[in-house]
C-alpha atoms as a PDB file:
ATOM      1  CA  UNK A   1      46.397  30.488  -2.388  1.00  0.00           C
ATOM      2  CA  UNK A   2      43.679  31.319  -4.678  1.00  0.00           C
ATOM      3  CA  UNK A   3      43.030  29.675  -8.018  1.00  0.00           C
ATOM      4  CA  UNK A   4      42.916  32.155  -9.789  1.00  0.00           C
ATOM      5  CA  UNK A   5      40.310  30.800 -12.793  1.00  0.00           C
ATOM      6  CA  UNK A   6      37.642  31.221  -9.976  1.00  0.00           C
ATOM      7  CA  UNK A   7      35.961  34.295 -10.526  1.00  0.00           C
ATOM      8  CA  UNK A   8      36.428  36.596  -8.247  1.00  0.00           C
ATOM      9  CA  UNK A   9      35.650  36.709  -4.901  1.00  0.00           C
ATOM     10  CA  UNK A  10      33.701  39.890  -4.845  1.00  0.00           C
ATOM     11  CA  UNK A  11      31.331  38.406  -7.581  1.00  0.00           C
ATOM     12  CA  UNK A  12      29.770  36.561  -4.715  1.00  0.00           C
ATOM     13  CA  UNK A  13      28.778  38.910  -2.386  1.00  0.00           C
ATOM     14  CA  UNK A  14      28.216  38.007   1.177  1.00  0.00           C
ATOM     15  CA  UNK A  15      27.324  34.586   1.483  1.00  0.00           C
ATOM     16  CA  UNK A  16      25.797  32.519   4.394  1.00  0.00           C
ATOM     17  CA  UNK A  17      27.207  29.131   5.238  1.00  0.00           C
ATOM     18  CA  UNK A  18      24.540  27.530   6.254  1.00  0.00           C
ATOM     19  CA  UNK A  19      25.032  24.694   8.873  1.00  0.00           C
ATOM     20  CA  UNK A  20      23.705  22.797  12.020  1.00  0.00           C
ATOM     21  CA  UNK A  21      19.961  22.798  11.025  1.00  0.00           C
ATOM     22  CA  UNK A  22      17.697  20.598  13.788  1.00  0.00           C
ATOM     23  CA  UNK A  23      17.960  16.884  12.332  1.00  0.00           C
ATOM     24  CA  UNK A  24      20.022  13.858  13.864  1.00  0.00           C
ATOM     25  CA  UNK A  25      23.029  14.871  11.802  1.00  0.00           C
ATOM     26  CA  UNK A  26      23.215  18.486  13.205  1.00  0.00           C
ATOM     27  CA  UNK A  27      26.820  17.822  14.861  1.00  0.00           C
ATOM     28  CA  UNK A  28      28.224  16.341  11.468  1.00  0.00           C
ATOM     29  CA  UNK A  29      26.621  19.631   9.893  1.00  0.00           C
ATOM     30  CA  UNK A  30      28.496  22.042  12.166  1.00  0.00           C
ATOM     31  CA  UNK A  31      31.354  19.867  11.764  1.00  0.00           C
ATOM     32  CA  UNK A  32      31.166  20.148   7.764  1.00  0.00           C
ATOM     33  CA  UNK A  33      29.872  23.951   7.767  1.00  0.00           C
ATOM     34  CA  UNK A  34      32.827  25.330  10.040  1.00  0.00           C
ATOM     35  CA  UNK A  35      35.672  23.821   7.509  1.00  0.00           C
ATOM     36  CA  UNK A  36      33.703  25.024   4.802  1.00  0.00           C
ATOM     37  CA  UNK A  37      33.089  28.672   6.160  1.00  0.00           C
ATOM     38  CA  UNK A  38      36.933  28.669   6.982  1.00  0.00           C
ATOM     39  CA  UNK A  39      37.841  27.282   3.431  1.00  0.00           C
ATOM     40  CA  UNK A  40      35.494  29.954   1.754  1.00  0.00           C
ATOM     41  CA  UNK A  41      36.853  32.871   3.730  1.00  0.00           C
ATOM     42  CA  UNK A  42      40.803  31.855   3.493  1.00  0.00           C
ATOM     43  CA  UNK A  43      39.535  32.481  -0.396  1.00  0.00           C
ATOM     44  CA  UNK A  44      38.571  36.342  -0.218  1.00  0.00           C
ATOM     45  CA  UNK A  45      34.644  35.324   0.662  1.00  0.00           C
ATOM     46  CA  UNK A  46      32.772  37.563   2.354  1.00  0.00           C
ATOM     47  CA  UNK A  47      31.584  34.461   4.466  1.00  0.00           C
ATOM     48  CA  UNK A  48      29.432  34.268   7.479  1.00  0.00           C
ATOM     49  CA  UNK A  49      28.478  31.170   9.577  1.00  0.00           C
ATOM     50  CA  UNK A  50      24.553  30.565   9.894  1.00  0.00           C
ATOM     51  CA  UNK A  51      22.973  28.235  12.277  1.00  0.00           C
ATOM     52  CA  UNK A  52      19.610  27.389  10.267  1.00  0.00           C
ATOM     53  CA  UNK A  53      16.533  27.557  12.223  1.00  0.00           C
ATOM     54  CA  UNK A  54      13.529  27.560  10.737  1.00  0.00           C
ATOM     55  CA  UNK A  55      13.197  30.755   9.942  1.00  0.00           C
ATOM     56  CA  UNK A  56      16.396  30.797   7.905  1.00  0.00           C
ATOM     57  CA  UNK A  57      15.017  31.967   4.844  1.00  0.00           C
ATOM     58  CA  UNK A  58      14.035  35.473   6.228  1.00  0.00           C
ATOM     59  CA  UNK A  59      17.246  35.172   8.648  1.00  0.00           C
ATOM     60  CA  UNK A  60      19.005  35.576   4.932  1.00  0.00           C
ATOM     61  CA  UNK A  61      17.171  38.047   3.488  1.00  0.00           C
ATOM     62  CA  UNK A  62      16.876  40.199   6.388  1.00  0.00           C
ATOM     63  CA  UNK A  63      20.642  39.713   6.906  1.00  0.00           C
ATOM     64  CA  UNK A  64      21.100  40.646   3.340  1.00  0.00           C
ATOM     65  CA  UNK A  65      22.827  37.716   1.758  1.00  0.00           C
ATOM     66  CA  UNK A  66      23.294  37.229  -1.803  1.00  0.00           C
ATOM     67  CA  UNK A  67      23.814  33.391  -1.832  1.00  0.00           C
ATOM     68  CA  UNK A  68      24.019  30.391   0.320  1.00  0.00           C
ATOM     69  CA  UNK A  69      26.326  27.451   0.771  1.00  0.00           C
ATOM     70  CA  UNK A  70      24.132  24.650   2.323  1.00  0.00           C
ATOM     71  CA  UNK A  71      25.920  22.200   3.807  1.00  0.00           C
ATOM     72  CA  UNK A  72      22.425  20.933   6.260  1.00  0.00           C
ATOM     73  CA  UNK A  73      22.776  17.372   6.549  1.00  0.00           C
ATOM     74  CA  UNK A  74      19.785  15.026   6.573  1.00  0.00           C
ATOM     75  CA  UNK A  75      15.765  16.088   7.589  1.00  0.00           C
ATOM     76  CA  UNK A  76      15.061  19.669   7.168  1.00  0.00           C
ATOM     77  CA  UNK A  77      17.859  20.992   4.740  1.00  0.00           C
ATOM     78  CA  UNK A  78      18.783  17.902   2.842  1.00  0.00           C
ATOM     79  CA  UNK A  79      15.928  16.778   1.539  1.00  0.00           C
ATOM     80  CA  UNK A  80      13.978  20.038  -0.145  1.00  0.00           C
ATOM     81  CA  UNK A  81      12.725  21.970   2.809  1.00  0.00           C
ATOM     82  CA  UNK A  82      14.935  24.520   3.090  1.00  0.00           C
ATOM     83  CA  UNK A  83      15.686  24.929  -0.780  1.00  0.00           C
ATOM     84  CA  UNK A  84      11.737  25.433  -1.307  1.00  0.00           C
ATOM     85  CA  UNK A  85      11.985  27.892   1.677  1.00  0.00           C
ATOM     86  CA  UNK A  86      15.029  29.727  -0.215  1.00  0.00           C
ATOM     87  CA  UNK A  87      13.590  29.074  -4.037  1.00  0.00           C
ATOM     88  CA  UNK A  88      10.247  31.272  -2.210  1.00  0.00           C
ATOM     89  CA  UNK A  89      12.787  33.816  -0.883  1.00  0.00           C
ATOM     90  CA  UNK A  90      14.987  34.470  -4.023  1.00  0.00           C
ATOM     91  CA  UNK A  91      18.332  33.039  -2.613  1.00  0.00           C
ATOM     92  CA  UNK A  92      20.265  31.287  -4.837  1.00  0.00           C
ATOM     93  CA  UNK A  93      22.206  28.113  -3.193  1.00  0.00           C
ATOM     94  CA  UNK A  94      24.312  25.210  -3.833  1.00  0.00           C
ATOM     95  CA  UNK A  95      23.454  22.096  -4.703  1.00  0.00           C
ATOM     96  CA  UNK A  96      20.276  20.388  -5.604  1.00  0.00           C
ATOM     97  CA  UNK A  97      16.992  21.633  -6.153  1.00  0.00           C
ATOM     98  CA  UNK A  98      13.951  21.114  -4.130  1.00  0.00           C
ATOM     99  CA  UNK A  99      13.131  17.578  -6.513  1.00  0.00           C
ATOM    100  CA  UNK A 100      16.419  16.839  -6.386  1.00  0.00           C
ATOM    101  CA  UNK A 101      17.050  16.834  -2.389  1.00  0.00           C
ATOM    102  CA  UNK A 102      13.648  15.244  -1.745  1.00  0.00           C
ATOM    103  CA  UNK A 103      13.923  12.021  -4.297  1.00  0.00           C
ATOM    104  CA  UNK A 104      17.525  11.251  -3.027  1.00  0.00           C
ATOM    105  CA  UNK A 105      16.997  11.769   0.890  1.00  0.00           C
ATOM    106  CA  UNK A 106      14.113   9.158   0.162  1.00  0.00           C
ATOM    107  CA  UNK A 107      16.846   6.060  -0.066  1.00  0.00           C
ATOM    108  CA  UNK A 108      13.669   3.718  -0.621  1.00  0.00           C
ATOM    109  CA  UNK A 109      12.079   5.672  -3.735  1.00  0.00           C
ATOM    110  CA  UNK A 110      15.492   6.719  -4.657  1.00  0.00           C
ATOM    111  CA  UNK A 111      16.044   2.725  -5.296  1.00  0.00           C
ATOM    112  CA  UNK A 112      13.310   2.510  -7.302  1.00  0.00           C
ATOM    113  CA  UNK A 113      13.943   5.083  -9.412  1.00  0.00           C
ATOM    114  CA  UNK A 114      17.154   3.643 -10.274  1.00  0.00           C
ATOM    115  CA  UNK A 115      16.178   0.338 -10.707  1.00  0.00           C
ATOM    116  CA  UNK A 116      13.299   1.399 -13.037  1.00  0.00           C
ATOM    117  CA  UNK A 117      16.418   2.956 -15.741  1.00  0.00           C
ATOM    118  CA  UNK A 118      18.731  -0.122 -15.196  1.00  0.00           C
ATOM    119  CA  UNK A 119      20.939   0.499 -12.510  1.00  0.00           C
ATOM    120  CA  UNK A 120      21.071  -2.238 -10.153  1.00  0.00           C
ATOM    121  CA  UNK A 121      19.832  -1.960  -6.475  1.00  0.00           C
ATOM    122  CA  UNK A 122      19.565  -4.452  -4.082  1.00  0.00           C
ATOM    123  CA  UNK A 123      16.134  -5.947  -2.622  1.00  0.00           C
ATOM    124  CA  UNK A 124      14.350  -4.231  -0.304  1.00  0.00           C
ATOM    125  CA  UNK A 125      10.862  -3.313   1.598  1.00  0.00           C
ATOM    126  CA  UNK A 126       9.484  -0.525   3.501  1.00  0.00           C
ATOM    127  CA  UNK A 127       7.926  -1.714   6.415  1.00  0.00           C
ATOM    128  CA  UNK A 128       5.870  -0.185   8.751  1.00  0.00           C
ATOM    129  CA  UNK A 129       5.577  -2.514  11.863  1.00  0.00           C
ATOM    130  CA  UNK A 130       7.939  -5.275  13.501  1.00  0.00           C
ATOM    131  CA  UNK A 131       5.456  -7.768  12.015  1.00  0.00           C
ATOM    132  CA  UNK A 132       6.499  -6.408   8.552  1.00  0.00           C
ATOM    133  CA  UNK A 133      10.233  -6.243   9.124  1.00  0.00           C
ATOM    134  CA  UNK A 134      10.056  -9.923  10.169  1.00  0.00           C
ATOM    135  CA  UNK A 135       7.932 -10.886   7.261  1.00  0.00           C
ATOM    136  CA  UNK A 136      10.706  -8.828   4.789  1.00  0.00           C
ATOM    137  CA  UNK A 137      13.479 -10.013   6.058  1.00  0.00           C
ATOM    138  CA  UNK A 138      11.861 -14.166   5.798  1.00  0.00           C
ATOM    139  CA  UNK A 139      11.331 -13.318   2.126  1.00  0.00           C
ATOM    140  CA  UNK A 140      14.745 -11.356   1.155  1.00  0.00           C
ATOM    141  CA  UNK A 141      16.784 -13.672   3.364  1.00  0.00           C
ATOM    142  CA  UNK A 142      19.354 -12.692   6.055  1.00  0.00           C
ATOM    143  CA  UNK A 143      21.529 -11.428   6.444  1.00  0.00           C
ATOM    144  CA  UNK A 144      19.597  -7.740   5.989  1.00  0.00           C
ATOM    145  CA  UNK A 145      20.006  -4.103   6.893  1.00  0.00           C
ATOM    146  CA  UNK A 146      17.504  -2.337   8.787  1.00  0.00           C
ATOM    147  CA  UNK A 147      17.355   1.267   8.328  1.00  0.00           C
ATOM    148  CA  UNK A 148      15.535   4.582   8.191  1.00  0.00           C
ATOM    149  CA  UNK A 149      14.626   5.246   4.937  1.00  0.00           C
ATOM    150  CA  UNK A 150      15.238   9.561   5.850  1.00  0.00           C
ATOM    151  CA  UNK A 151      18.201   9.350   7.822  1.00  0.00           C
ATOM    152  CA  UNK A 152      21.872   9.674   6.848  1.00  0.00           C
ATOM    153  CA  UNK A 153      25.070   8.937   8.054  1.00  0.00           C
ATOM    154  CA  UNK A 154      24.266   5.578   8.932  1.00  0.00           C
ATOM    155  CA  UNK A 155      22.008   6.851  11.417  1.00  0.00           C
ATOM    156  CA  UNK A 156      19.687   3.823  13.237  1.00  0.00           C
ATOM    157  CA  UNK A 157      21.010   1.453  10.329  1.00  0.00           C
ATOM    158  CA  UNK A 158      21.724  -1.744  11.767  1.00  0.00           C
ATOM    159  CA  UNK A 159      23.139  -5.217  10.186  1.00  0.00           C
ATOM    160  CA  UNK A 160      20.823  -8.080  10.887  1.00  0.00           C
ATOM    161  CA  UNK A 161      22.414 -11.707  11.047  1.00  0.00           C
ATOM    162  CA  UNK A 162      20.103 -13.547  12.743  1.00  0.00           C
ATOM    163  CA  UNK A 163      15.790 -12.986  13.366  1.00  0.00           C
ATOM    164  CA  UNK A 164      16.641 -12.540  17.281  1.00  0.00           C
ATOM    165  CA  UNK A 165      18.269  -8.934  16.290  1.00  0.00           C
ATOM    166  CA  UNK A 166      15.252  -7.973  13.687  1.00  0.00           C
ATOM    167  CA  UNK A 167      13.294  -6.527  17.261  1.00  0.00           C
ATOM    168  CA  UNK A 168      15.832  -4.155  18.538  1.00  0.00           C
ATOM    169  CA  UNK A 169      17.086  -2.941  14.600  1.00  0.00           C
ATOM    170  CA  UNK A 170      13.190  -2.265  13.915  1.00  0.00           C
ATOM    171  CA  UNK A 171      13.148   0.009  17.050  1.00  0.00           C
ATOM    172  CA  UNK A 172      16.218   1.954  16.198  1.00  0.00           C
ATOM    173  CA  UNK A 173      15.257   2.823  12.790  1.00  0.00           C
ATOM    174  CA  UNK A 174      11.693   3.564  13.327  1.00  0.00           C
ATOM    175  CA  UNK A 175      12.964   6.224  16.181  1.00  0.00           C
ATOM    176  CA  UNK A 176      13.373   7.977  12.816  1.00  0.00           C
ATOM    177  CA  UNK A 177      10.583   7.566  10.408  1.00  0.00           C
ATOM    178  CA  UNK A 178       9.840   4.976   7.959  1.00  0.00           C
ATOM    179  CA  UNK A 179      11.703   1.938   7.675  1.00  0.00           C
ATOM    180  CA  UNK A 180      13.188  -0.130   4.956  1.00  0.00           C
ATOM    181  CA  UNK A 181      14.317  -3.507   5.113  1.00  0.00           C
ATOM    182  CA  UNK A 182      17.265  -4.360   2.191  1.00  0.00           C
ATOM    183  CA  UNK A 183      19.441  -7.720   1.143  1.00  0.00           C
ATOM    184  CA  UNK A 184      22.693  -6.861   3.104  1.00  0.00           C
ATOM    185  CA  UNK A 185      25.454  -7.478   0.157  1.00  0.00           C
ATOM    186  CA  UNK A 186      28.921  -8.469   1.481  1.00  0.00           C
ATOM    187  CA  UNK A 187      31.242  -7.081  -0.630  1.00  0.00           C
ATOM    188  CA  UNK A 188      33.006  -3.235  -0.551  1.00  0.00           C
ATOM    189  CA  UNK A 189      31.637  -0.499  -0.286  1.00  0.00           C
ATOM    190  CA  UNK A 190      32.329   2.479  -3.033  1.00  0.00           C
ATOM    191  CA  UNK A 191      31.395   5.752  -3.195  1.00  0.00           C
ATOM    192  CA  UNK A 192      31.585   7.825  -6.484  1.00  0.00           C
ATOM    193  CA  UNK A 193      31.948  11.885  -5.931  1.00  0.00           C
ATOM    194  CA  UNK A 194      29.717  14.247  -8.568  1.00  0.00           C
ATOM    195  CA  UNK A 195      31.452  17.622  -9.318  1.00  0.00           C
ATOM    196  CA  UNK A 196      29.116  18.972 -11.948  1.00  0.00           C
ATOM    197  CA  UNK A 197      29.373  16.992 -14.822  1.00  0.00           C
ATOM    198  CA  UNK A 198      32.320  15.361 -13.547  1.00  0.00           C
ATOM    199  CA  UNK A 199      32.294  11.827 -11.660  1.00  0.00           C
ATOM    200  CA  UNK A 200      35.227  11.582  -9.210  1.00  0.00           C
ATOM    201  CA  UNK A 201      37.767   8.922  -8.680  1.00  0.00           C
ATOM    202  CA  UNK A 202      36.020   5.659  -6.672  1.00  0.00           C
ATOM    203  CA  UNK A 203      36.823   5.748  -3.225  1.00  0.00           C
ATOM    204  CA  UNK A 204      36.905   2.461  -1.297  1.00  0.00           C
ATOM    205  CA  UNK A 205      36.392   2.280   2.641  1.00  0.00           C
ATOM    206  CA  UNK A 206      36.903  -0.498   4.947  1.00  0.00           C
ATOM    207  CA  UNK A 207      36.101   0.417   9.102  1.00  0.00           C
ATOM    208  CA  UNK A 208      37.230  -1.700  11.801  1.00  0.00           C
ATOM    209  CA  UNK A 209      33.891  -2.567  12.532  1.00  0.00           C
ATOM    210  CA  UNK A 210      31.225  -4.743  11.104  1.00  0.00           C
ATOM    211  CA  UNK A 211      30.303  -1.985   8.832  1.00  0.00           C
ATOM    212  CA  UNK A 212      31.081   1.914   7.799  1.00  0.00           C
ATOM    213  CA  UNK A 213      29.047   3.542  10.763  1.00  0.00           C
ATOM    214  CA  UNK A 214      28.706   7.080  11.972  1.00  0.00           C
ATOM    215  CA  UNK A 215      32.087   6.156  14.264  1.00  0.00           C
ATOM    216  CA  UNK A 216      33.811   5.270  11.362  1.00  0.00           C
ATOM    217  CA  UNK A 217      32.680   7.876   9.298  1.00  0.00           C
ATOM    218  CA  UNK A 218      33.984  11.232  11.305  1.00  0.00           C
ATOM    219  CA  UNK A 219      35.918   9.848  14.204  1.00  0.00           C
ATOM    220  CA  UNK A 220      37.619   7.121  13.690  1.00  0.00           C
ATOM    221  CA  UNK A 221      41.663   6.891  12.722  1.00  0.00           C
ATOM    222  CA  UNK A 222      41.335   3.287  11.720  1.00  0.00           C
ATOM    223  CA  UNK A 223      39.224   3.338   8.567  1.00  0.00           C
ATOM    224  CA  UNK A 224      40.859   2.970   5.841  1.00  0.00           C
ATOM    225  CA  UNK A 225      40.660   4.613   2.558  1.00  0.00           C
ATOM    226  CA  UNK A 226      41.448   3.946  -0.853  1.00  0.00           C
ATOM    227  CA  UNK A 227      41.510   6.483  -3.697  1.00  0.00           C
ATOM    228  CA  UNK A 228      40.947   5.191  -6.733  1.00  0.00           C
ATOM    229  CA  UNK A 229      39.798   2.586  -5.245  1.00  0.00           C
ATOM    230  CA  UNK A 230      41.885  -0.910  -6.194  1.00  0.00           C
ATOM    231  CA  UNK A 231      39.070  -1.409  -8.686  1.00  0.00           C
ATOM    232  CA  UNK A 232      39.145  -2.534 -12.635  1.00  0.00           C
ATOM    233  CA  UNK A 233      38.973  -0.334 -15.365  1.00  0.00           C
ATOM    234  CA  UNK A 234      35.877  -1.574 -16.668  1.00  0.00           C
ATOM    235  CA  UNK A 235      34.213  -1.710 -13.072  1.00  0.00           C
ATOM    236  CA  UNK A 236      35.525   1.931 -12.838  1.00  0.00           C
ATOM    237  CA  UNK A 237      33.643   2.600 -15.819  1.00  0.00           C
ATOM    238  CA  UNK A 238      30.400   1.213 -14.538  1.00  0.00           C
ATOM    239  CA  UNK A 239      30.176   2.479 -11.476  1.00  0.00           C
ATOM    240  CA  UNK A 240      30.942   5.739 -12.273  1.00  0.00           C
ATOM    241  CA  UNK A 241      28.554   5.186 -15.393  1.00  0.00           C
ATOM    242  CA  UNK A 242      25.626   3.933 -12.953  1.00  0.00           C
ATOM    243  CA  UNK A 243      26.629   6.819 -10.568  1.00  0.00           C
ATOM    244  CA  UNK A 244      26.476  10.045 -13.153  1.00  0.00           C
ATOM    245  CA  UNK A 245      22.852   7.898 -14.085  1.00  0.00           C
ATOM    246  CA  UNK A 246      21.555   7.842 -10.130  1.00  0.00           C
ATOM    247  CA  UNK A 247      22.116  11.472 -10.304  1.00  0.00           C
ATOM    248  CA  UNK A 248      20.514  13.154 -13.114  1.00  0.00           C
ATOM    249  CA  UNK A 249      17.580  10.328 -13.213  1.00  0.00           C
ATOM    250  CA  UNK A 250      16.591  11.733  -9.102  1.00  0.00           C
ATOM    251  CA  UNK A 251      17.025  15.447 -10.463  1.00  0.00           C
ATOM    252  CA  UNK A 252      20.164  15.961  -8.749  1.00  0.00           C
ATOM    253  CA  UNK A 253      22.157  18.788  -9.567  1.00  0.00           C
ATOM    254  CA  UNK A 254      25.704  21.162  -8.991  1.00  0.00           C
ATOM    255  CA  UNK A 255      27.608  18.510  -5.998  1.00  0.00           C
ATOM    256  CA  UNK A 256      26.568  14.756  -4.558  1.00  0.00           C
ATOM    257  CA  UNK A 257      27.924  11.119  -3.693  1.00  0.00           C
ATOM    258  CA  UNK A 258      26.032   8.517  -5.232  1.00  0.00           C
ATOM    259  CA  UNK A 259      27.165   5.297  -3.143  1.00  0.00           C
ATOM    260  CA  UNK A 260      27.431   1.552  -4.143  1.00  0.00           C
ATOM    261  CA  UNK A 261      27.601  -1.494  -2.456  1.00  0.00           C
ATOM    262  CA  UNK A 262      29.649  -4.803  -4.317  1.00  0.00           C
ATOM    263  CA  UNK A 263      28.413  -8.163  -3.425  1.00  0.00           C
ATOM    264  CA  UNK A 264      30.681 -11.423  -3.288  1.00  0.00           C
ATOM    265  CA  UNK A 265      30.919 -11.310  -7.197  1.00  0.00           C
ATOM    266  CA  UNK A 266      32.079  -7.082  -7.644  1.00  0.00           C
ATOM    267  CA  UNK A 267      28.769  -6.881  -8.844  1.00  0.00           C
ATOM    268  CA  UNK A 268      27.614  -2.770  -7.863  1.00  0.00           C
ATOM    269  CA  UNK A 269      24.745  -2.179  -6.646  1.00  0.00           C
ATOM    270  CA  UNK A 270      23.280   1.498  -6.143  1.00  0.00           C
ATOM    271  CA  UNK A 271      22.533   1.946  -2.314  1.00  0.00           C
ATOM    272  CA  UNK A 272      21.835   5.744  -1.806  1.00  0.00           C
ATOM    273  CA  UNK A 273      22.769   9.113  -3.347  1.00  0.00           C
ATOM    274  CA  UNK A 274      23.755  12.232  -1.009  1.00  0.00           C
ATOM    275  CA  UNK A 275      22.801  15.883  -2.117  1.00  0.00           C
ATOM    276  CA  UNK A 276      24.969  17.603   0.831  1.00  0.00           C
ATOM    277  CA  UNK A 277      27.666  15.266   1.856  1.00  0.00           C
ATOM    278  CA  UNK A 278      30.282  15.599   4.621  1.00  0.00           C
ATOM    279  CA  UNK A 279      32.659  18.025   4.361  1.00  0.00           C
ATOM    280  CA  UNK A 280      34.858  17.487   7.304  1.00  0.00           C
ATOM    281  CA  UNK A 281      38.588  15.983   7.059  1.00  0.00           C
ATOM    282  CA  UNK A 282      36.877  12.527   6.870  1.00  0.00           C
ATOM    283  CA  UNK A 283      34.683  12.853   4.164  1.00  0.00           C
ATOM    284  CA  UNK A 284      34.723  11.348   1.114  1.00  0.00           C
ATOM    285  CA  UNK A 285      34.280  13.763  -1.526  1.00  0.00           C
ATOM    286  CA  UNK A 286      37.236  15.634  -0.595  1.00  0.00           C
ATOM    287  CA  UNK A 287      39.358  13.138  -0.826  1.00  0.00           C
ATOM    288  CA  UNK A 288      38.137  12.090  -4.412  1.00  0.00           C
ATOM    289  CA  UNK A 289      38.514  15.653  -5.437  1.00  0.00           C
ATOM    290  CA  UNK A 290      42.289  16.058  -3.737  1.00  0.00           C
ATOM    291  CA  UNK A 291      43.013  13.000  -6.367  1.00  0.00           C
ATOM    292  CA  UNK A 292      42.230  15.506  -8.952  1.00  0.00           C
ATOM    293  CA  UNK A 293      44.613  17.682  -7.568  1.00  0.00           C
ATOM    294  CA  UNK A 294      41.537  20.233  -6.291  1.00  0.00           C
ATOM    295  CA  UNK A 295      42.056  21.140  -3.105  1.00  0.00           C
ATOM    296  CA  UNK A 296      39.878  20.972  -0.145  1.00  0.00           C
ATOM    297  CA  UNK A 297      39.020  25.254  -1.022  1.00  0.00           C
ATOM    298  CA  UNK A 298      39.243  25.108  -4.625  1.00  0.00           C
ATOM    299  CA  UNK A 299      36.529  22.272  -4.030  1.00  0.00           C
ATOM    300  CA  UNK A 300      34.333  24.836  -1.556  1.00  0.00           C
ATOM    301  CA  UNK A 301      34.553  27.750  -4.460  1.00  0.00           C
ATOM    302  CA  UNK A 302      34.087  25.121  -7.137  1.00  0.00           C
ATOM    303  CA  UNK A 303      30.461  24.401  -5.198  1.00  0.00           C
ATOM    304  CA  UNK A 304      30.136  27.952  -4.829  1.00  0.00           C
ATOM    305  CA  UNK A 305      30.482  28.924  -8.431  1.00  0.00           C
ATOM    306  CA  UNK A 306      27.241  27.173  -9.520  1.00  0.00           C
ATOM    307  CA  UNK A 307      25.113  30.182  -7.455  1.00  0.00           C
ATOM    308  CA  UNK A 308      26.127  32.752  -9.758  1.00  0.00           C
ATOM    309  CA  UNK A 309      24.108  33.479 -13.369  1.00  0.00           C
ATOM    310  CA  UNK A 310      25.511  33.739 -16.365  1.00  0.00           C
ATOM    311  CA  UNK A 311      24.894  37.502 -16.068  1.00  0.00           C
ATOM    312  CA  UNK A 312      27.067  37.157 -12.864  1.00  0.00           C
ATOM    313  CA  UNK A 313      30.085  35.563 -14.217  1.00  0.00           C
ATOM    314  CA  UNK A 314      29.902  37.995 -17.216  1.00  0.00           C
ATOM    315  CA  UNK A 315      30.094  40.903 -14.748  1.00  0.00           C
END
């Protein structure tokens, strides 16, 4: 059924769902982009599914679309390629601006950006060279993670216990790009949904594993989820505090995750905010937003919405 203090669907036009793109989280985008396209179009949307290549800005105009739902996951459409591409080509679309997508896919300038207006972050370095990742992780202390510092979905991230496994976690991440070596904190991990101006209910997740990995994050049936997460209210407060700060201080705009880590103490610290998270029946925001009683296709039109102009909704 459609909530009917959405404008109507005809004020939208046609509108690409654009999906699968060409970095390492193209299957998670397809994933994301087909429930979305099905949501949208179950709520009178003149949808249509678009596998970005590179050339998707003139794929859009040439196809005629009056708006675009991005939901591109990591290099390429996450981090302000494809927005600049569409800003050139006069397509409104969801989400964050060009700024906006390129600080927060950056999780190592993203850090210091928050830590430069208070909000906690743990240590880390970007590295460049085994030698460097060995020399980082001496001076922050293990245990570490070792990860790419453009990479989502816990792509080539790797928990480092002891300096035999620094070798083989420098080689995964660097498969991607730069690298980044961080203080591993040992607490839970919480993630804190943007809808706007709104900050979500905390969500808590626990995997199976040693930590919340790509398995854990759109296959498994064993993680387990907790929303609100089984958190104080004046923790709440905080995080959700530091998380609306994370978001307007990178530029971020419309829909994101900002994510925290809590070491032994609950003490949150800011590990890395998403622009385009997942959408599939895994993913986080959705189930923050279902706490708020909005379901999984109000939440899609509720994204949508921001496209349209003042002039738009006034039609």
């Amino acid at each position: 059924m459609r909530d009917t203090a959405l404008p109507s669907p005809s004020r939208f036009g046609k509108v690409a769902v654009v999906m699968g793109g060409w970095s390492a989280e193209r299957d998670v985008s397809l994933m994301s982009g087909q429930q979305v396209f099905e949501a949208l179009v179950s709520q009178g949307i003149d949808a249509h599914a678009v596998d970005a290549g590179r050339d998707v800005a003139s794929v859009l105009v040439s196809g005629g679309f009056n708006r675009a739902f991005l939901i591109l996951h990591g290099r390429g459409g996450e981090d302000g390629h494809v927005q600049g591409a569409l800003e050139l080509a006069g397509v409104p679309y969801t989400g964050s601006g060009v700024l906006g997508s390129a600080l927060a896919m950056d999780k190592f300038r993203s850090k210091t950006i928050c830590r430069d207006i208070g909000v906690p972050t743990a240590e880390a370095q970007l590295v460049s060279s085994l030698n460097e990742a060995q020399s980082a992780a001496r001076e922050i202390g293990l245990p570490v993670v070792i990860k790419p510092t453009l990479e989502g979905s816990s792509i080539g991230v790797s928990m480092v216990n002891g300096t035999q496994s620094i070798a083989p976690a420098f080689a995964d991440a660097a498969i991607h790009g730069p690298v980044m070596v961080e203080r591993r904190l040992m607490g839970r991990e919480i993630t804190a949904g943007i809808l706007g101006d709104q900050c979500l209910p905390l969500v808590s997740m626990k995997a199976s594993g040693e930590f919340y990995d790509y398995e854990a994050k759109y296959f498994a049936d064993d993680t387990k989820y907790q929303c609100p997460a089984d958190l104080d209210a004046s923790l709440t407060a905080q995080i959700q505090q530091y998380a609306m700060q994370a978001f307007k201080a990178l530029g971020c705009s419309g829909w994101g995750r900002v994510d925290f880590m809590l070491d032994e103490d609950d003490n949150p610290f800011f590990v890395e905010c998403n622009t385009a998270p997942g959408m599939t029946s895994h993913s986080l925001l959705p189930i923050a937003a279902k706490q708020c009683d909005i379901s999984y296709e109000t939440l899609c039109m509720k994204i949508l919405v921001d496209t349209l102009t003042a002039e738009e909704l006034a039609a």
